[in-house]
Protein backbone atom coordinates (compact mmCIF):
# COMPACT_ATOMS: atom_id res chain seq x y z
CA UNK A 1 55.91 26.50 0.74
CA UNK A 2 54.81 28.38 3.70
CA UNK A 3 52.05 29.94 2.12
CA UNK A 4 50.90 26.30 1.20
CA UNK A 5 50.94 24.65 4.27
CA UNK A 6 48.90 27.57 5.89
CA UNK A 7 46.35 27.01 3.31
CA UNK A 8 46.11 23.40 4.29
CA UNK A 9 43.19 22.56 7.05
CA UNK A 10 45.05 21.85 10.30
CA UNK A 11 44.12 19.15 13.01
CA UNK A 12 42.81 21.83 15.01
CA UNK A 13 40.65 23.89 12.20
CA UNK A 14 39.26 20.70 11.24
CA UNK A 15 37.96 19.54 14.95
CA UNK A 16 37.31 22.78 16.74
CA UNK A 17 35.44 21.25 19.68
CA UNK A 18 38.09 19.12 20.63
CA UNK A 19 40.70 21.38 20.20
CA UNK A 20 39.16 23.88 22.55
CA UNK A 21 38.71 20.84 24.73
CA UNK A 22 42.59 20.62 24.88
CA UNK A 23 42.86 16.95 23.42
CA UNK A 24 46.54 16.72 21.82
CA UNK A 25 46.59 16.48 17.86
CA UNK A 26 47.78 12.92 18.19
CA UNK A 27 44.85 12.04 19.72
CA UNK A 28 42.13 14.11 17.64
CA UNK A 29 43.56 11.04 14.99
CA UNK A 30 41.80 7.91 13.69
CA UNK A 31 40.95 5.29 16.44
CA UNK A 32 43.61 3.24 17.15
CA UNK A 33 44.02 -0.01 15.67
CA UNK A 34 42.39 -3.05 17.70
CA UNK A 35 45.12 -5.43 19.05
CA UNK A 36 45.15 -8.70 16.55
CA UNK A 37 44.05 -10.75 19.66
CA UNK A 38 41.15 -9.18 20.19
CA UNK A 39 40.57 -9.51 16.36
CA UNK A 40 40.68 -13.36 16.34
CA UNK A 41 39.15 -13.67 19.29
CA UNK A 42 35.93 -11.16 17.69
CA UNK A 43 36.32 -13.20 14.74
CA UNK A 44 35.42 -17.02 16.30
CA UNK A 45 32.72 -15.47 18.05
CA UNK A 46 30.98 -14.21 15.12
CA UNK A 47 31.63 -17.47 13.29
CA UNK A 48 30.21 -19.19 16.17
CA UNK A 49 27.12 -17.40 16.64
CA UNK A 50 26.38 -17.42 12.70
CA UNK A 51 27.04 -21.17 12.85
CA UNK A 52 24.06 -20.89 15.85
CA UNK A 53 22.12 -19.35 13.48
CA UNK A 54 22.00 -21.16 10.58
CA UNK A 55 22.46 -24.69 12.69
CA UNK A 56 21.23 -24.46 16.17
CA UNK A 57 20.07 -28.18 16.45
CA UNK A 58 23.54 -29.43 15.54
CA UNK A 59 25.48 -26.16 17.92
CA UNK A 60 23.26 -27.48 20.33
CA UNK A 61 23.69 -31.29 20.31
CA UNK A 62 27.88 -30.20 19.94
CA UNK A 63 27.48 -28.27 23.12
CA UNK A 64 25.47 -31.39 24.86
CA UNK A 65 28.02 -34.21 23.22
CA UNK A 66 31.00 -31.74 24.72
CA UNK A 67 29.18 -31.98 28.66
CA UNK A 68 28.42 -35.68 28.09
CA UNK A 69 31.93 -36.34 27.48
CA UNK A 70 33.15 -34.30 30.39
CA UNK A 71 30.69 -36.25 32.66
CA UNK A 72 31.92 -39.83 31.61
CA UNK A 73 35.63 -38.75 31.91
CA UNK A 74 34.98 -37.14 35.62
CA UNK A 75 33.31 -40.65 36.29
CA UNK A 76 35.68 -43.07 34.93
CA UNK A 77 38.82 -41.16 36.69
CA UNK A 78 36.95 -41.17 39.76
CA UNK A 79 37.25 -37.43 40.11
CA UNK A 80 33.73 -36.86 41.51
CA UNK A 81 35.53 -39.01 44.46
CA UNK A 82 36.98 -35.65 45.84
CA UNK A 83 34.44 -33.64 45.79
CA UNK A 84 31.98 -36.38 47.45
CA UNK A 85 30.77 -36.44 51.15
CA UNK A 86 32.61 -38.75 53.48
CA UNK A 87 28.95 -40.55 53.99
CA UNK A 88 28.31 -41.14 50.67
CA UNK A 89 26.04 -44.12 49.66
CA UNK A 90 25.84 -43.97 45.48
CA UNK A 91 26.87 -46.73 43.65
CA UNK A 92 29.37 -46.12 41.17
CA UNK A 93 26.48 -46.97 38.09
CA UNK A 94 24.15 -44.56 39.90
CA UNK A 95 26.86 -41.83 39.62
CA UNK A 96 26.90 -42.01 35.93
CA UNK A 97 23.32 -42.42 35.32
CA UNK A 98 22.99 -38.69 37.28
CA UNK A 99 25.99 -37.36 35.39
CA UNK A 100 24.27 -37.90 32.28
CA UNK A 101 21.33 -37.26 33.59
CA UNK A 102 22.58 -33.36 33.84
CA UNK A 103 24.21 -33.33 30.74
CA UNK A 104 22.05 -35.09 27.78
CA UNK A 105 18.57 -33.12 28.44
CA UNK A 106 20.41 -30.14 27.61
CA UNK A 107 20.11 -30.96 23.67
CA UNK A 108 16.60 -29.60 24.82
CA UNK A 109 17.25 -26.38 26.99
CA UNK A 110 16.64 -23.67 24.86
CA UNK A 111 13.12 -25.05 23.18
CA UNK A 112 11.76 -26.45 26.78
CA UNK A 113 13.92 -25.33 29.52
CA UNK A 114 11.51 -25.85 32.02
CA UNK A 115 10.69 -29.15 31.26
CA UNK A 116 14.51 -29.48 31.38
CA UNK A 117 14.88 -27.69 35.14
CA UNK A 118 12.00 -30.55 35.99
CA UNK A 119 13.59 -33.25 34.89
CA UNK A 120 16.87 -32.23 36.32
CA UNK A 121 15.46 -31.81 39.74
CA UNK A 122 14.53 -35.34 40.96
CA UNK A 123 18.31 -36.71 39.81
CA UNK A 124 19.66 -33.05 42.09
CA UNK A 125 17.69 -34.40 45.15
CA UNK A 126 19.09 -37.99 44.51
CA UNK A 127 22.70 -36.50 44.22
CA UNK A 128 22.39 -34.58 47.57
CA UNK A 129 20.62 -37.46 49.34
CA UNK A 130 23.49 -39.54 48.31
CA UNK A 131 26.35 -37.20 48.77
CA UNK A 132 28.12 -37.40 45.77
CA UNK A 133 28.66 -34.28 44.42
CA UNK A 134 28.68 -35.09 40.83
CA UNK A 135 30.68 -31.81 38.85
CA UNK A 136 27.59 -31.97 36.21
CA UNK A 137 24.94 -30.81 39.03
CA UNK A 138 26.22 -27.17 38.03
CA UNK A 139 24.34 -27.42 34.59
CA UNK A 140 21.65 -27.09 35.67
CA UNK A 141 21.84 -23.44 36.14
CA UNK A 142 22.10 -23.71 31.79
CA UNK A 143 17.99 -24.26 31.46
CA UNK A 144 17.76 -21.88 34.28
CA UNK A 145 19.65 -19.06 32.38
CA UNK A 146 17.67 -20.09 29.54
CA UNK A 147 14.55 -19.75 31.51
CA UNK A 148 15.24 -16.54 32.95
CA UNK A 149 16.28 -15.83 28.87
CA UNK A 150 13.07 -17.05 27.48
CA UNK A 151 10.18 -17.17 29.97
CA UNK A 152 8.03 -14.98 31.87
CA UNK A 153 9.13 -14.33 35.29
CA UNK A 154 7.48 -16.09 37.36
CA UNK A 155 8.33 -19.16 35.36
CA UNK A 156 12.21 -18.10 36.06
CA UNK A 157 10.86 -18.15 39.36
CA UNK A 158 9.69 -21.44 39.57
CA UNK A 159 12.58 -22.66 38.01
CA UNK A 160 14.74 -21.18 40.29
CA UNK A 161 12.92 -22.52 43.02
CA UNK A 162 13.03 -26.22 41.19
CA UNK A 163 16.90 -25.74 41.38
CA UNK A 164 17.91 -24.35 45.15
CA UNK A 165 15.56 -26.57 46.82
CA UNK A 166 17.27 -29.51 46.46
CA UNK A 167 20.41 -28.11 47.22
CA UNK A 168 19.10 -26.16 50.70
CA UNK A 169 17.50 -30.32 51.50
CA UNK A 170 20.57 -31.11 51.61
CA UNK A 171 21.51 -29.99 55.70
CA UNK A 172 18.82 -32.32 56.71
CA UNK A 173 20.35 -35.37 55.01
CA UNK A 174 23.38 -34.06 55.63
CA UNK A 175 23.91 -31.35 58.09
CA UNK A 176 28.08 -31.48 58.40
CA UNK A 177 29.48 -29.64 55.71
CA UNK A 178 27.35 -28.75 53.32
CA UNK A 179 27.27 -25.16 54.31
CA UNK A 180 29.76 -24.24 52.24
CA UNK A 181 28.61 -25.84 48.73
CA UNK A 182 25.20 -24.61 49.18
CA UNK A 183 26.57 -21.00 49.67
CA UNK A 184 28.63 -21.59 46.45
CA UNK A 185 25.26 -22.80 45.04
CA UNK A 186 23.02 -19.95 46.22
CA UNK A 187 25.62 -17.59 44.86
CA UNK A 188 25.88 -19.43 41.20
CA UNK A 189 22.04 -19.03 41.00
CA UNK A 190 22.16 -15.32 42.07
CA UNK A 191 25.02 -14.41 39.06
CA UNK A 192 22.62 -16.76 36.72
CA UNK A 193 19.53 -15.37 37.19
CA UNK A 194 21.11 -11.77 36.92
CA UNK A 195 22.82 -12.27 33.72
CA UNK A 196 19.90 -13.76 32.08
CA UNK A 197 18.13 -10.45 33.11
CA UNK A 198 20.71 -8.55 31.89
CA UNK A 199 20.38 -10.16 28.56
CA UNK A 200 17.14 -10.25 28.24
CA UNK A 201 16.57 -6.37 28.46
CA UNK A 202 19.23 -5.75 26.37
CA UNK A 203 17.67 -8.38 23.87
CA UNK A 204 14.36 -6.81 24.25
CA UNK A 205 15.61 -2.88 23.99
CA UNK A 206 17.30 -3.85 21.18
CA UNK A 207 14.43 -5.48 19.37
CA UNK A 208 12.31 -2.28 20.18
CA UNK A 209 15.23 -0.26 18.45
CA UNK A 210 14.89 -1.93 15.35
CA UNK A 211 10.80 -2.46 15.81
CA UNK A 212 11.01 0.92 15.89
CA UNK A 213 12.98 2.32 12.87
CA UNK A 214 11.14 -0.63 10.87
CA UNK A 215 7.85 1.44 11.73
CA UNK A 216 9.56 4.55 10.78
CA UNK A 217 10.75 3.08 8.14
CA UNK A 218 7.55 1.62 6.71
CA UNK A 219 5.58 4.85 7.41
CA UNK A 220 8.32 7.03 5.85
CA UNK A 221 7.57 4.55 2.58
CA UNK A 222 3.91 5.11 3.20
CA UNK A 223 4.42 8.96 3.02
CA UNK A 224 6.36 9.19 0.55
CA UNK A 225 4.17 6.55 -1.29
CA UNK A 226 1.09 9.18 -0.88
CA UNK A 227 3.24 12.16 -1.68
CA UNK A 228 4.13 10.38 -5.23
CA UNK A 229 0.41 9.62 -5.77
CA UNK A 230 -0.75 13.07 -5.28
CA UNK A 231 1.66 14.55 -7.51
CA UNK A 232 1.12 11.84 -10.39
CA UNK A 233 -2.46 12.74 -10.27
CA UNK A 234 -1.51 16.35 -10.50
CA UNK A 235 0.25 15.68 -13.12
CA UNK A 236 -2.08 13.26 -14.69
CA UNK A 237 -4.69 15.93 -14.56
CA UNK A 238 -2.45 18.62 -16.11
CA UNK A 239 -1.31 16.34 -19.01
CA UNK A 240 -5.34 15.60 -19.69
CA UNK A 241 -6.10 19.31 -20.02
CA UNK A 242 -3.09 19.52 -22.43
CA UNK A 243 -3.55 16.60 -24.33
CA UNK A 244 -7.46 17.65 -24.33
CA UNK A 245 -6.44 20.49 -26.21
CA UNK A 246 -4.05 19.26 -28.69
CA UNK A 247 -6.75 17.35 -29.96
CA UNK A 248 -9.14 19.52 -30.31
CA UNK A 249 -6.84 21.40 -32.28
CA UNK A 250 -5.56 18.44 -34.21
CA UNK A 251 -9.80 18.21 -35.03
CA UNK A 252 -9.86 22.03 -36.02
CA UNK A 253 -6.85 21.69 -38.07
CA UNK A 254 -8.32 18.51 -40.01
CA UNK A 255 -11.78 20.35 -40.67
CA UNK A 256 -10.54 22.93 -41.97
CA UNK A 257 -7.70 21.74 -44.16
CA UNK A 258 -10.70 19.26 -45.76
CA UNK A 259 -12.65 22.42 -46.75
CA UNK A 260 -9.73 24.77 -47.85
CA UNK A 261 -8.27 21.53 -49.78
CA UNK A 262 -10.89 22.12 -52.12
CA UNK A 263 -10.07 26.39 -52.95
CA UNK A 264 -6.40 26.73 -51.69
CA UNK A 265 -3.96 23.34 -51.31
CA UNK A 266 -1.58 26.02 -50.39
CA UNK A 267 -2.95 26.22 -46.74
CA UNK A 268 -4.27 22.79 -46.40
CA UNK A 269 -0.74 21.52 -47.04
CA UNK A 270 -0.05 24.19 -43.82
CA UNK A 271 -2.63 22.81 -42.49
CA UNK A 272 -1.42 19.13 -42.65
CA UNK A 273 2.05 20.28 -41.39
CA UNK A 274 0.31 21.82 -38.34
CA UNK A 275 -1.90 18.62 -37.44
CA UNK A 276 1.37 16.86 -37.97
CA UNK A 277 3.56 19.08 -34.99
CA UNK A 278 0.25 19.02 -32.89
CA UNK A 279 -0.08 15.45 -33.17
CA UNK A 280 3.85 15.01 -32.46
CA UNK A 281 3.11 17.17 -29.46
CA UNK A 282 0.10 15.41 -27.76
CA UNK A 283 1.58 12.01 -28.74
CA UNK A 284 5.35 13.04 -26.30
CA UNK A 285 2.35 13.99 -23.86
CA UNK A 286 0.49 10.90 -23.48
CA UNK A 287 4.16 9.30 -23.45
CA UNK A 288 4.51 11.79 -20.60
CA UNK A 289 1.84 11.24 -19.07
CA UNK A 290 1.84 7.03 -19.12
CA UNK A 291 5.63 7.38 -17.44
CA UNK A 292 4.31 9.26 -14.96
CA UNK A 293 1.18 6.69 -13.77
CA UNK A 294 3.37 4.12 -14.19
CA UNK A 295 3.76 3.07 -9.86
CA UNK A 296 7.85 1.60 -11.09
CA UNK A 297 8.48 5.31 -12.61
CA UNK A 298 7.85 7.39 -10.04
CA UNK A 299 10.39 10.15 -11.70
CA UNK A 300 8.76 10.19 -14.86
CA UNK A 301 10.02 13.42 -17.26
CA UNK A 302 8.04 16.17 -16.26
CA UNK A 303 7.68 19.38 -18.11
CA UNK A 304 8.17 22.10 -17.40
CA UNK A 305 4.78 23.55 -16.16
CA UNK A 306 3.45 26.96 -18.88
CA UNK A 307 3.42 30.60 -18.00
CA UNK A 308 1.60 33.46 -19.03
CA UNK A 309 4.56 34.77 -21.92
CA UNK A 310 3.03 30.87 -23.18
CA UNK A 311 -0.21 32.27 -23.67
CA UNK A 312 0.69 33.73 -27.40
CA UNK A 313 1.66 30.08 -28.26
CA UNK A 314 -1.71 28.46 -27.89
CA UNK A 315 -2.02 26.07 -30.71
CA UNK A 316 -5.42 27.38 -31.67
CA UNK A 317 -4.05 30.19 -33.65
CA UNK A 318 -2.83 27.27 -36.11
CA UNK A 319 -6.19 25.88 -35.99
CA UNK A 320 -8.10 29.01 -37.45
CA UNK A 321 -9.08 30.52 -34.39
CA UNK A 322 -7.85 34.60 -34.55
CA UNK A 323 -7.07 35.23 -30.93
CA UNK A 324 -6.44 38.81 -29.95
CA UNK A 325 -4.16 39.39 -26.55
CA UNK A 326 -4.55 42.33 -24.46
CA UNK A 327 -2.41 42.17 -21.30
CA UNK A 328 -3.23 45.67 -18.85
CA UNK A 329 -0.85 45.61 -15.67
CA UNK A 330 2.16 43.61 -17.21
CA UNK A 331 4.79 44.24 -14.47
CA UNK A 332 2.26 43.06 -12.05
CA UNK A 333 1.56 39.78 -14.22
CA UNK A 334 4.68 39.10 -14.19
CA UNK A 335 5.04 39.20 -10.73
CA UNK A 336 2.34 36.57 -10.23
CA UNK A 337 3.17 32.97 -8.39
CA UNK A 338 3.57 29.83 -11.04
CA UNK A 339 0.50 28.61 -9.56
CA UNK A 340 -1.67 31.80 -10.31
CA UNK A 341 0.36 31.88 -13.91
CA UNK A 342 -0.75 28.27 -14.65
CA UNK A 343 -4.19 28.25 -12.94
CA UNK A 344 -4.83 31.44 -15.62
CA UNK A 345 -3.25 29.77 -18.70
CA UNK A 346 -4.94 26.37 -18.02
CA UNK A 347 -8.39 28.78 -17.78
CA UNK A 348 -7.73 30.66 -21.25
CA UNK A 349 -6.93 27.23 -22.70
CA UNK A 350 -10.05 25.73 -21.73
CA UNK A 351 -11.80 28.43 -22.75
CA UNK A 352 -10.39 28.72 -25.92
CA UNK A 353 -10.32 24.84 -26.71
CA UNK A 354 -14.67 25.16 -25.76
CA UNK A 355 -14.60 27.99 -28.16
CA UNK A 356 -12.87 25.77 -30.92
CA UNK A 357 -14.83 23.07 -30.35
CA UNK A 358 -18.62 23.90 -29.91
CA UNK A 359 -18.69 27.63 -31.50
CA UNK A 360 -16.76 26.79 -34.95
CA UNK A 361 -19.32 26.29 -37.63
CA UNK A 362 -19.25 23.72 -39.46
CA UNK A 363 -17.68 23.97 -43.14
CA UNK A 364 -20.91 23.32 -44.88
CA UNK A 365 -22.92 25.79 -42.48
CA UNK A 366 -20.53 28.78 -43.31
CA UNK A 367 -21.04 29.80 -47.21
CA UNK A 368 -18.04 31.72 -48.69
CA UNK A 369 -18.98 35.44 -49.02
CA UNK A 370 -21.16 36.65 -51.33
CA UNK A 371 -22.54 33.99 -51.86
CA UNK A 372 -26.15 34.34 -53.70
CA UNK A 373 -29.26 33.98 -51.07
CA UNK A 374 -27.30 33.40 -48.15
CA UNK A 375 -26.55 36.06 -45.70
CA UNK A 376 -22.87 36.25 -44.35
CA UNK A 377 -21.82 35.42 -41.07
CA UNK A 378 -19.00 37.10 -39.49
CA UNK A 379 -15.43 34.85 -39.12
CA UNK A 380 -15.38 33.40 -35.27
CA UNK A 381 -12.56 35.56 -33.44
CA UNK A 382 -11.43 35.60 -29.45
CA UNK A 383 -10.45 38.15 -26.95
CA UNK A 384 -8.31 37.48 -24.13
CA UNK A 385 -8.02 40.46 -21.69
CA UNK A 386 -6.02 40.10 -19.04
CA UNK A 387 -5.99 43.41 -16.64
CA UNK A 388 -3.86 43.06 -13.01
CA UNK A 389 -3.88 45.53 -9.80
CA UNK A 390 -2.34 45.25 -6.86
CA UNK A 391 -5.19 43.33 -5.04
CA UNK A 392 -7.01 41.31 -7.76
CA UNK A 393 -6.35 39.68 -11.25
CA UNK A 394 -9.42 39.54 -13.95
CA UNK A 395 -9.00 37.39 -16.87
CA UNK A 396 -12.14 37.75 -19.38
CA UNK A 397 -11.88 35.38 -22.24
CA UNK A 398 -14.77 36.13 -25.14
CA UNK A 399 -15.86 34.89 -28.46
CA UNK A 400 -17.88 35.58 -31.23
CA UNK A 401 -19.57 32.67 -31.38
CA UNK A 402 -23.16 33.11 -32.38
CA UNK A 403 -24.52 29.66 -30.70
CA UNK A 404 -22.72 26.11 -29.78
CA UNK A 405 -23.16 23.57 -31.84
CA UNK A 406 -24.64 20.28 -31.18
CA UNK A 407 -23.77 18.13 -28.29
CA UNK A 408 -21.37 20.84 -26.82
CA UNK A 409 -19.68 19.77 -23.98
CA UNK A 410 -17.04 21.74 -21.82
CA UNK A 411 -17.60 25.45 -21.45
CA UNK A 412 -20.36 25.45 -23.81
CA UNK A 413 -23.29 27.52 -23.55
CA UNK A 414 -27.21 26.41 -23.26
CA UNK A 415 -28.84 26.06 -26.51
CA UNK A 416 -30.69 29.09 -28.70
CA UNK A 417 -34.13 29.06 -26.94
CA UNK A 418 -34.10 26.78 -24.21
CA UNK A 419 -35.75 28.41 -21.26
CA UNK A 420 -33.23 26.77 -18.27
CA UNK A 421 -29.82 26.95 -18.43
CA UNK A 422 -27.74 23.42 -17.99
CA UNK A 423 -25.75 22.33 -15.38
CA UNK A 424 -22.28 23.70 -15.67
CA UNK A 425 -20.10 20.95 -18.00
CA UNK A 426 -17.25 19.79 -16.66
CA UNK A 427 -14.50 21.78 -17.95
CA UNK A 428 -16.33 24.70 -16.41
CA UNK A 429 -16.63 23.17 -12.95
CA UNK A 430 -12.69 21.96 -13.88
CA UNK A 431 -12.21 25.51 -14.36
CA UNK A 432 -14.02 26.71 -11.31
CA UNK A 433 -12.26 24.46 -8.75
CA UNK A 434 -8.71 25.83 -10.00
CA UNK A 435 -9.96 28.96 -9.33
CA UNK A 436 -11.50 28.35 -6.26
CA UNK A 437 -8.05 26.80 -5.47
CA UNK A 438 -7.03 30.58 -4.77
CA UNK A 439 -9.95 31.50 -3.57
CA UNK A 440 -11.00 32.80 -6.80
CA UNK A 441 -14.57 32.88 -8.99
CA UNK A 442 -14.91 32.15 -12.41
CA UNK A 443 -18.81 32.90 -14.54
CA UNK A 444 -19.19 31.59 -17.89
CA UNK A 445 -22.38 32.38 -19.68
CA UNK A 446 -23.64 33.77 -23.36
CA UNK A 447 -22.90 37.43 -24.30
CA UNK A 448 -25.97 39.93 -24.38
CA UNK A 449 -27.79 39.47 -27.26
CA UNK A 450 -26.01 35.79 -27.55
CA UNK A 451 -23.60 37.37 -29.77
CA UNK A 452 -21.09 35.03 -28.21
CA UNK A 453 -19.57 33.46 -24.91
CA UNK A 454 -17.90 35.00 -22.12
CA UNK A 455 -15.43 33.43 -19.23
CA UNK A 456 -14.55 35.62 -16.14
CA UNK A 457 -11.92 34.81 -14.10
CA UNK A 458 -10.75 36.57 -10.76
CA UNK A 459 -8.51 35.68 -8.68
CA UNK A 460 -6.74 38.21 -5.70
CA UNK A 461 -3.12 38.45 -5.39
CA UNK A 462 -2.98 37.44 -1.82
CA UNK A 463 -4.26 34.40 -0.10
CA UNK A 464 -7.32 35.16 2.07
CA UNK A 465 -6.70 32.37 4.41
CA UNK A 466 -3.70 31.61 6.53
């Protein structure tokens, strides 16, 4: 039992800062509960300023009914009586008129306060002319607040001006005893016009708070936006290359099973079970490859991206092309980066697709041996040699590809006899601009002699630029 209750995280282990601080454990607790008082009283407020919210026209004509009743009680019980100056003039129908002339323009005070502080102010100059101090004279400090709330601050200004001038006329009409109500008055318009300050910078540093983490907000979305672009077209262009090459093979596969259909069934039946797996392959690809351009699937299924120990599953093997493998330096190759690893494989492949695709005779251009009056060509073979050091990687990829064929495209050569070499096709500049994305150089060209094709890539083992 002991043993288990030391186990267990104490108070203490579990708030180390405050325990150092020397708060008691009954303190370090959860907050204590808030008194069910406060609760209701938390509770109608929220209500209420939802209601505002959704209704403000009928809060605010609720709030205007609730001061026009007020001012027709304090004039029918005559209460405004005790608060009036002994040389009071008003009639008694003049006395409501101003009491709900304070009250009913404040259905309008927080869309035109102003104009409500103007309108107010003629019937506060009749009310102090006349000495009766009508009880709904104070609302006018409601526009004001709302003023203060809404408007600039000069307008508060003016309104506040609109409001105590009045008032301070009043010790010329009525010089004995008004000292005391204009104090009263002054001091009501001070506490006004500082709480609608208060609220309005409170208002206006909270709206930059949340101005402000919308911005973050929105340009966190943008980043991450352009972060999932950039990596689908990565992966857009890495799916083309593969899918490039599956076809190419799939096209190897089906020329050649349509010539050895005719001598051995045997391996064209292979050779329909290969085109069959390659075309399974390229066809998950494109799948691949459509998830991931799609902008509502940005976390498209992503494979896993091929290494050099990959290299001695390149489908051209299965299409007919003999490809020799000569690794020199393997500890150090496997040491490479992924990026180096897959620039390299994504070079051989090229390479080796090219090869398949513009140096394979055709069927009808390649007698079988022996054949009488026609001299025999050697079968079409690669050599990939990859050789690291410590500084530098080479990878030389040749063939024995006498001359491209017709319309070559990617990584073929230029033509038997043409006298200007073309500009580089783009899977070579493809190929160069991975390389170059380590700083490395890649040459492609004919063999001496044009006894086939050659591509040289080098790439060092350290970045040359910070």
């Amino acid at each position: 039992m002991n043993t288990r209750r030391r186990d267990r995280p104490g108070p203490q282990a579990s708030d180390p800062v405050r325990a150092r601080a020397g708060v008691p454990p009954k303190a370090r607790g959860a907050d204590p509960p808030t008194p069910p008082l406060t609760r209701i009283v938390q509770g109608a407020l929220d209500r209420l300023r939802a209601f505002d919210r959704r209704r403000p026209r009928v809060w605010d004509a609720a709030v205007t009914g609730f001061w026009v009743v007020a001012a027709v009680l304090d004039y029918t019980s005559g209460g405004w009586r005790t608060t009036a100056h002994e040389d009071v003039t008003a009639p008694d129908h003049l006395v409501l008129l101003m009491s709900l002339g304070f009250s009913l323009p404040l259905l309008w005070r927080r869309t035109h306060p102003l104009a409500v502080v103007l309108l107010m102010a003629p019937i506060s100059l009749v009310n102090v002319w006349t000495g009766a101090v009508v009880q709904a004279s104070l609302l006018q400090l409601v526009p004001v607040f709302q003023t203060v709330l809404r408007s600039s601050f000069r307008t508060a200004g003016a309104a506040a001006l609109l409001f105590v001038v009045p008032v301070l006329s009043a010790g010329v009409r009525l010089p004995s005893g008004w000292g005391q109500e204009v104090v009263s008055y002054v001091w009501g318009l001070v506490f006004t016009v500082l709480l609608g300050v208060a609220v309005r910078t409170r208002r206006e540093y909270t709206e930059a708070l949340v101005e402000r983490a919308h911005r973050l907000e929105h340009e966190r979305d943008q980043q991450a936006r352009l972060a999932a672009a950039a990596e689908r077209t990565r992966i857009a262009r890495e799916m083309h290359d593969i899918i490039g090459h599956n076809l190419s093979v799939i096209t190897g596969l089906a020329d050649g099973g349509t010539y050895a259909a005719r001598k051995s069934p045997e391996r064209a039946g292979q050779a329909l079970e290969a085109i069959g797996a390659t075309s399974r392959q390229a066809l998950s690809e494109l799948r691949r490859l459509l998830g991931v351009l799609r902008d509502d699937h940005p976390d498209a299924e992503r494979a896993p991206q091929p290494t050099l120990d990959e290299l001695t599953l390149l489908r051209v093997r299965r299409a007919g092309l003999p490809v020799r493998l000569e690794l020199h330096g393997e500890p150090e190759l496997r040491a490479l980066t992924p990026g180096r690893q897959l620039t390299v494989y994504r070079v051989v492949q090229e390479a080796l697709t090219n090869t398949l695709k513009h140096a394979v005779p055709s069927p009808a251009a390649v007698p079988e041996p022996g054949a009488p009056g026609t001299p025999h060509r050697p079968p079409l073979s690669a050599t990939v040699a990859l050789t690291c050091t410590r500084t530098h990687l080479d990878a030389r990829i040749t063939d024995t590809g006498t001359e491209p064929g017709p319309g070559a495209g990617a990584g073929a050569g230029p033509s038997a006899g043409s006298e200007q070499a073309p500009a580089p096709p783009q899977g070579i500049m493809a190929m160069r601009e991975r390389a170059a994305l380590y700083d490395g150089t890649l040459e492609a060209g004919p063999l001496p002699e044009r006894t086939g094709w050659r591509v040289q890539l080098r790439l060092p083992l350290e970045d040359t630029h910070p």
